[in-house]
Each structure stands twice: as structure tokens, then as C-alpha cells.
Protein backbone atom coordinates (compact mmCIF):
# COMPACT_ATOMS: atom_id res chain seq x y z
CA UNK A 1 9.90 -16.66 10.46
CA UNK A 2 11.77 -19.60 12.80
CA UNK A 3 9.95 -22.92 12.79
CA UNK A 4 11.41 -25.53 15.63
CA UNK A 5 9.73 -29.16 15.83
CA UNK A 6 10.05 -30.56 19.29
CA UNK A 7 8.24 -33.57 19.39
CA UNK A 8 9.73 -35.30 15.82
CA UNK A 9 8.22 -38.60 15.77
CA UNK A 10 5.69 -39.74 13.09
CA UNK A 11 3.00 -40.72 15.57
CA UNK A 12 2.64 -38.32 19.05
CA UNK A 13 0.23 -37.96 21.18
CA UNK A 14 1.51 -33.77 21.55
CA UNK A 15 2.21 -31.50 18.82
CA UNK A 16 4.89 -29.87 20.31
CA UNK A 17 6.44 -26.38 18.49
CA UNK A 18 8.34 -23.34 18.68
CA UNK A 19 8.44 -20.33 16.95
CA UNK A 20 10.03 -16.74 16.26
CA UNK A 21 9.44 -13.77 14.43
CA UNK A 22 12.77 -12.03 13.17
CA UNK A 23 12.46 -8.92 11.89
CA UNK A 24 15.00 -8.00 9.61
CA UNK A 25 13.92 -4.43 8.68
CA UNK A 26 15.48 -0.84 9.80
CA UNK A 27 11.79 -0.02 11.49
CA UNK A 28 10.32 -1.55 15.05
CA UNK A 29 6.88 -2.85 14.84
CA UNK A 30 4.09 -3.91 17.69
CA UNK A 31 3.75 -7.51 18.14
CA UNK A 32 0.51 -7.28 18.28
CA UNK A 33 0.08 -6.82 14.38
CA UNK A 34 1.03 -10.15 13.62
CA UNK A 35 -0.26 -13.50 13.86
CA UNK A 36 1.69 -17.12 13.31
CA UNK A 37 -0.91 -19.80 11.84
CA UNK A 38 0.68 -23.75 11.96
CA UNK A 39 -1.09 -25.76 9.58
CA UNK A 40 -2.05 -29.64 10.55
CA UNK A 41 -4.64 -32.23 10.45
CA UNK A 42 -6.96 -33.29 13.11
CA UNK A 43 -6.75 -37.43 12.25
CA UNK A 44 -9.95 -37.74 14.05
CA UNK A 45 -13.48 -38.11 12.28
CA UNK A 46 -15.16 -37.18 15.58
CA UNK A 47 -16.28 -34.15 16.30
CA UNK A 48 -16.67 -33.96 19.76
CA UNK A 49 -13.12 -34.30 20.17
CA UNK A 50 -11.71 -31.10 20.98
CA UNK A 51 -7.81 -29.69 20.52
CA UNK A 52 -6.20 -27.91 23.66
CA UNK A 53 -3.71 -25.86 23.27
CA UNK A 54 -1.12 -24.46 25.80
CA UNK A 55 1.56 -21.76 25.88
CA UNK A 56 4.88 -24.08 27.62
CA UNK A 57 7.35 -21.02 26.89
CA UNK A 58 7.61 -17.52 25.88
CA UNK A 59 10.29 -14.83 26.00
CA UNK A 60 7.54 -12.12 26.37
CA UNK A 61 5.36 -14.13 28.77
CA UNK A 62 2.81 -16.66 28.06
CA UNK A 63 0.53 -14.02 29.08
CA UNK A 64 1.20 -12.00 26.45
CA UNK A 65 0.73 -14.60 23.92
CA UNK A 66 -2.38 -15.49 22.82
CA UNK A 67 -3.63 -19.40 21.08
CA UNK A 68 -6.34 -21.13 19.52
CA UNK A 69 -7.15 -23.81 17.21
CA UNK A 70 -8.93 -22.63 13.89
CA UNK A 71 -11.11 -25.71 11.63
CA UNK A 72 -10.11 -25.09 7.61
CA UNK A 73 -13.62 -25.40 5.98
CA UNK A 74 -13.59 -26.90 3.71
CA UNK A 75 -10.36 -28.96 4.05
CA UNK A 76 -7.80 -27.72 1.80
CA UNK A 77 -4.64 -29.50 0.37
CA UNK A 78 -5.29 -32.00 3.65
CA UNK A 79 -4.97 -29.29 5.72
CA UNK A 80 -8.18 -29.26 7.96
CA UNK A 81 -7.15 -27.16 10.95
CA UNK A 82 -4.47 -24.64 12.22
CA UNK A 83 -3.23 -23.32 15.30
CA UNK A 84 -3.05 -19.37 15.31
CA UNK A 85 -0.45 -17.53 17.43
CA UNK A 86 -0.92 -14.12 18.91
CA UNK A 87 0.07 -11.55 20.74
CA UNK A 88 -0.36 -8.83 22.76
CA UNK A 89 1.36 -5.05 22.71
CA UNK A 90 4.94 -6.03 22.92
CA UNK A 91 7.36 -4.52 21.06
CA UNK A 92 9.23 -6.51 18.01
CA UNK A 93 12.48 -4.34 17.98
CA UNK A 94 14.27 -2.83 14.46
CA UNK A 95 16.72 -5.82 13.56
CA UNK A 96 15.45 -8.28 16.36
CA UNK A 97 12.59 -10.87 17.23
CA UNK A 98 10.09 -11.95 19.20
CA UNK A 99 11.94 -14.66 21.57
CA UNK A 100 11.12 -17.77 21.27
CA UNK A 101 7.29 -19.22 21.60
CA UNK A 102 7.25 -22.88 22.46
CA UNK A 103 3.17 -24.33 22.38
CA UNK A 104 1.72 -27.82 22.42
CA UNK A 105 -1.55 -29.21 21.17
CA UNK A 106 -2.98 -31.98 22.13
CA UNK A 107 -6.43 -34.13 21.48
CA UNK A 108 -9.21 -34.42 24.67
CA UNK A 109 -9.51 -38.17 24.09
CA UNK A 110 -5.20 -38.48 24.49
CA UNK A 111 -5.51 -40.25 20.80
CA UNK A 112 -2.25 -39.43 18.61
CA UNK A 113 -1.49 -36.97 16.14
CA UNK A 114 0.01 -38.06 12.22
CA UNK A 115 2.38 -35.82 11.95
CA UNK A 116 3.78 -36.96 8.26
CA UNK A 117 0.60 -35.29 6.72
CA UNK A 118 1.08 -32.00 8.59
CA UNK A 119 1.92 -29.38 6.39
CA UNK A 120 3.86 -27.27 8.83
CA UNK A 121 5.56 -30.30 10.39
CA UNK A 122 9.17 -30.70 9.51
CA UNK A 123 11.08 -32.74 11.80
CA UNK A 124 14.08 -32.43 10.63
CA UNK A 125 13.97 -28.48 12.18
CA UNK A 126 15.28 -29.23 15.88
CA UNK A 127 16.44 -25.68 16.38
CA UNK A 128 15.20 -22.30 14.86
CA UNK A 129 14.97 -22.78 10.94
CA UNK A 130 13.68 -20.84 8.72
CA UNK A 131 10.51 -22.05 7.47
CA UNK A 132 8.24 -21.49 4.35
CA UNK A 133 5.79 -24.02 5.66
CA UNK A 134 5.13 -21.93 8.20
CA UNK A 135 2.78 -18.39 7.66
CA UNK A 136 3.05 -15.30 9.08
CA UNK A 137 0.43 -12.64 8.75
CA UNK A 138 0.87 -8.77 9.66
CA UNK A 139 -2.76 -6.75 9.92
CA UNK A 140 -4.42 -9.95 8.33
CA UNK A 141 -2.23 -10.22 5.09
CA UNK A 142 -0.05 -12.81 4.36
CA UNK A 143 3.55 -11.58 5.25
CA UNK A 144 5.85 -15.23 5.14
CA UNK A 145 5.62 -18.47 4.15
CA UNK A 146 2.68 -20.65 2.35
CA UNK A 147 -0.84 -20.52 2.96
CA UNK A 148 -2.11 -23.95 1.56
CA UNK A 149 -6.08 -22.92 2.44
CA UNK A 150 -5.06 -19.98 -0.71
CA UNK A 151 -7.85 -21.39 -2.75
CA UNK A 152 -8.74 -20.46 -6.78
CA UNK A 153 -11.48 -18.30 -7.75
CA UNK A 154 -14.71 -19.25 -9.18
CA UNK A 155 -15.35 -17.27 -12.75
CA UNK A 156 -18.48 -15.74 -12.90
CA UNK A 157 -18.80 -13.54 -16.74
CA UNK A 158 -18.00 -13.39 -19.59
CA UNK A 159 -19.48 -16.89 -19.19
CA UNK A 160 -18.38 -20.01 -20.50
CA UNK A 161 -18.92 -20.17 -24.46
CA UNK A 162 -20.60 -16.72 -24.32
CA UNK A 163 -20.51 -14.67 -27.67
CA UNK A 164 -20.95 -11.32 -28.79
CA UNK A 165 -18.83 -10.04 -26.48
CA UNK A 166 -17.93 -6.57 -26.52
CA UNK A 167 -14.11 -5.27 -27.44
CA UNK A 168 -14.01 -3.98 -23.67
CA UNK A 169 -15.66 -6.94 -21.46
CA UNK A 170 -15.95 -6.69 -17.71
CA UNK A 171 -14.60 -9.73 -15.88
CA UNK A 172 -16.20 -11.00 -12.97
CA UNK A 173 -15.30 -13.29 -10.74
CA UNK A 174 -15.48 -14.87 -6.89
CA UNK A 175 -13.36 -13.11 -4.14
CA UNK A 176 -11.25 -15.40 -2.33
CA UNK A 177 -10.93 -14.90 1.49
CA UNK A 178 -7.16 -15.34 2.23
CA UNK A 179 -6.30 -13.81 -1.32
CA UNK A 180 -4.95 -9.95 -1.07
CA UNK A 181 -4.50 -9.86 -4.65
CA UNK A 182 -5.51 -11.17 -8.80
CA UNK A 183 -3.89 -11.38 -11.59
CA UNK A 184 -5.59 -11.49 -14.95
CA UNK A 185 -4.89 -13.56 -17.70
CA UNK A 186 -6.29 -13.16 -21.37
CA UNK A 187 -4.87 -15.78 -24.27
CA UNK A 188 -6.14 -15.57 -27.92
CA UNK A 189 -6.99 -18.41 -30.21
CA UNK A 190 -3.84 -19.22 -30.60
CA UNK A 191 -3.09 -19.53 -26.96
CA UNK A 192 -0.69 -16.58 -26.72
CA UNK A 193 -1.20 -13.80 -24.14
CA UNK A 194 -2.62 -10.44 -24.95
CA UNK A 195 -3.26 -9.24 -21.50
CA UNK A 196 -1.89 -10.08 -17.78
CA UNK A 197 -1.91 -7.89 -14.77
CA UNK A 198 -2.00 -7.80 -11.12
CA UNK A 199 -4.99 -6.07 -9.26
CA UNK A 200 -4.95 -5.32 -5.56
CA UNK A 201 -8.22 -6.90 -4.21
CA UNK A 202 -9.22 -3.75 -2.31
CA UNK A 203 -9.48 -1.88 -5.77
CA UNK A 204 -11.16 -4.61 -7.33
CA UNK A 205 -13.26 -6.55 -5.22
CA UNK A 206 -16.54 -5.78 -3.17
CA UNK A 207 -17.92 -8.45 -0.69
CA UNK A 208 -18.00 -11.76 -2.47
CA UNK A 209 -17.61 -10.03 -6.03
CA UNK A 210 -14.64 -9.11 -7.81
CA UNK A 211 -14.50 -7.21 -11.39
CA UNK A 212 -12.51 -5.20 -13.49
CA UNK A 213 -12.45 -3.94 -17.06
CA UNK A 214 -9.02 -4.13 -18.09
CA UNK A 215 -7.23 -1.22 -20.07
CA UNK A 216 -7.15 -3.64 -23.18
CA UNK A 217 -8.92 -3.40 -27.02
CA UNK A 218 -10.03 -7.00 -27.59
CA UNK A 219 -10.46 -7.38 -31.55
CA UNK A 220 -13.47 -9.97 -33.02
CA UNK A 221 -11.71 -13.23 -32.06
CA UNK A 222 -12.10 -16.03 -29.66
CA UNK A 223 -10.51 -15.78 -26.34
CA UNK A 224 -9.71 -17.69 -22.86
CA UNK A 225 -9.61 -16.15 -19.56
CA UNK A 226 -8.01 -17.18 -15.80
CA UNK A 227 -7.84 -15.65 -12.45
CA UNK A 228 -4.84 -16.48 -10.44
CA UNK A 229 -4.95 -15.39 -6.29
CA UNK A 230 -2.35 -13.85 -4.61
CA UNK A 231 -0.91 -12.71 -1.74
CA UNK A 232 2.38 -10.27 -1.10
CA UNK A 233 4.04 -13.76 0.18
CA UNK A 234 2.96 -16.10 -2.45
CA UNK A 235 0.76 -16.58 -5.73
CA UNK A 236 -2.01 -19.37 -5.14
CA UNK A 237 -3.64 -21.07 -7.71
CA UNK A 238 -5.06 -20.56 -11.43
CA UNK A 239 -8.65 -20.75 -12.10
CA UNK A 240 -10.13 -23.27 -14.38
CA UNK A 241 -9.99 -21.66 -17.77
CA UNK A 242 -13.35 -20.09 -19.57
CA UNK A 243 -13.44 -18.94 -23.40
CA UNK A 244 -15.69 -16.36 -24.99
CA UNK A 245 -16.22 -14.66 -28.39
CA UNK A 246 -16.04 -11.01 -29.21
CA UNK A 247 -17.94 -9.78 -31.83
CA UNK A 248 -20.65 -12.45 -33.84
């Protein structure tokens, strides 16, 4: 994924950016699989202000490409908005790209944008760069880069402090939107690990719930438990930490 920052000052009035998909695999694929999401904050308080967008370039037609501004709720790492990237049925071929997408956002009230606390915003990329800070999603998962609204999960049981536990607890916890996957974490007294494994949220997880009973013999002891989310691009954030008691 190829990040370009046109306008590069601290303070504009336009974001102005370009991007393209590179596909660097043997197989072709339909553009219309993937989306591009640019992460930035609004700098405005009011919300009648609203955030055009335009399409300036495109190698496969602006028609073709679809945009829109999406509000992060709540805001996330300062990021409070993002601008998603689509497209229609165009082909992305084996070993090539997209062309080139060039956009601009601006603000209905023409106040500027602060671009130093945009977390796709990099000015020193003035032609096609790589970029991490930028994501790119095929079918809805995360594909490249870093999604900074990847949030932790909320624990749900065994509950804080809870006791008689059995040897082979369930663990419960929130589902995350963005996350695709969860890994697992179970410490001992003594802090050391005695279980910690990766589970695919569609194996795992049912609308907001996710649980699992892990292939593990817990012995009469005291124990702490975390969730970490995931993606295939990135891991997110640890959950706070939550102890419980097997046995009396």
C-alpha cells in the first residue's frame, strides 16, 4: 500500500492525498474487494460542519472510485474520523496496482486542517511510499498497515476475584468490531504463562459475545487472564488483566 502527501504543510485548509494498491502476489484480484481507510482528525468541535470529499485523479476513472468520510466513535488514539476509499469492478492485475488515486478533503466552513495530529499524515512521503500508517482492508479484514480505532476487549467471566473456579473455565469476553482475531493469555501465581493461543473470531465469537474453553487442565491455584485483539495485519491491544481462583 503507496501513501503520497500532497499538501505537506502543518496547517491546510485541503487534505490533499494519493494512494495505490500494489499487489505483489502471483493471483489477480477485483478491485472492488478492497477498501483504503486514511485516518485524521476533524479539529472542529462543531458539528454542523461537514467534510467534502472529491476524487482529483484516478488511473481507473474517478467514476470508478468511490469516497466518503467515516466519524470514529468514540475517538480513538486522537483519531476521530477517516476517509474510506473504494472501488468499483476493476481489475487489480497479478504483480501490478491500482494506478494512482489522488483525493482531497476539505471542511464546509473553509477552516484549516492540523495535519501534525493526523495519524495517516506523513509529509515527508512526496511520491509513492510505502506506508504502515495507512490501512488497507480486503472483504472487510484488515489486509496492510495500522488500524489505530483496533480497540481492547472488555472481560466479562471468570470475573474479577471470582473463586471456585472449575479446572476447565469458560472465558468470556466482549467482541471487538475491527478485531478478526484473540489471543488468550493465562499466567499463574507466579506470573509465568501456562496457556496462550490465537482464536479466529468467527470460531469464537457470536454477536457482541466471545468465549472459549481452552484445551488446558488448570490445577487449584490462583490465576490472571488477558485478551489481546488481532487482525491478519497487526495485533491491537491487551486487555486489562482479571485474576480468579480454581478450586476453594
Amino acid at each position: 500500500m503507496q501513501y503520497k502527501a500532497i499538501n505537506v504543510r502543518t496547517t491546510e485548509n485541503q487534505i490533499r492525498a494519493g494512494f495505490n494498491i500494489v499487489n505483489l502476489t502471483n493471483n489477480p484480484a477485483n478491485l472492488s474487494e478492497f477498501e483504503i481507510r486514511y485516518y485524521f482528525t476533524r479539529d472542529t468541535n462543531d458539528n454542523s460542519v461537514t467534510l467534502p470529499v472529491a476524487c482529483e485523479f484516478a488511473v481507473v476513472g474517478c467514476a470508478g472510485v468511490s469516497l466518503n468520510v467515516q466519524p470514529v466513535i468514540p475517538v480513538v488514539n486522537g483519531v476521530d474520523s477517516y476517509l474510506s476509499v473504494t472501488f468499483g469492478s476493476n481489475n487489480l492485475p497479478a504483480g501490478g496496482s491500482s494506478g494512482a488515486v489522488q483525493i482531497d478533503v476539505v471542511k464546509s466552513d473553509s477552516s484549516p486542517f492540523d495535519q501534525t495530529n493526523d495519524f495517516s499524515f506523513n509529509a515527508t512521503m512526496m511520491t509513492y511510499t510505502e506506508s504502515r500508517h495507512i490501512a488497507l482492508f480486503r472483504n472487510g479484514v484488515l489486509l496492510w498497515g495500522t488500524d489505530p480505532t483496533l480497540g481492547a476487549a472488555t472481560l466479562q467471566a471468570p470475573t474479577n476475584g471470582a473463586s471456585n473456579q472449575p479446572s476447565h473455565p469458560v472465558f468470556q469476553w466482549s467482541s471487538v468490531s475491527s478485531a478478526s482475531r484473540y489471543q488468550l493469555r493465562i499466567n499463574n501465581a507466579g506470573n509465568s504463562p501456562v496457556f496462550q493461543q490465537w482464536y479466529n473470531a468467527s470460531d469464537v465469537c457470536s454477536g457482541a459475545t466471545c468465549s472459549v474453553t481452552p484445551n488446558v487442565t488448570l490445577p487449584n491455584n490462583t490465576y490472571s487472564w488477558w485478551i489481546e485483539t488481532g487482525t491478519p495485519a497487526q495485533n491491537g491491544p491487551w486487555s486489562a488483566g482479571w485474576s480468579f481462583r480454581v478450586g476453594l
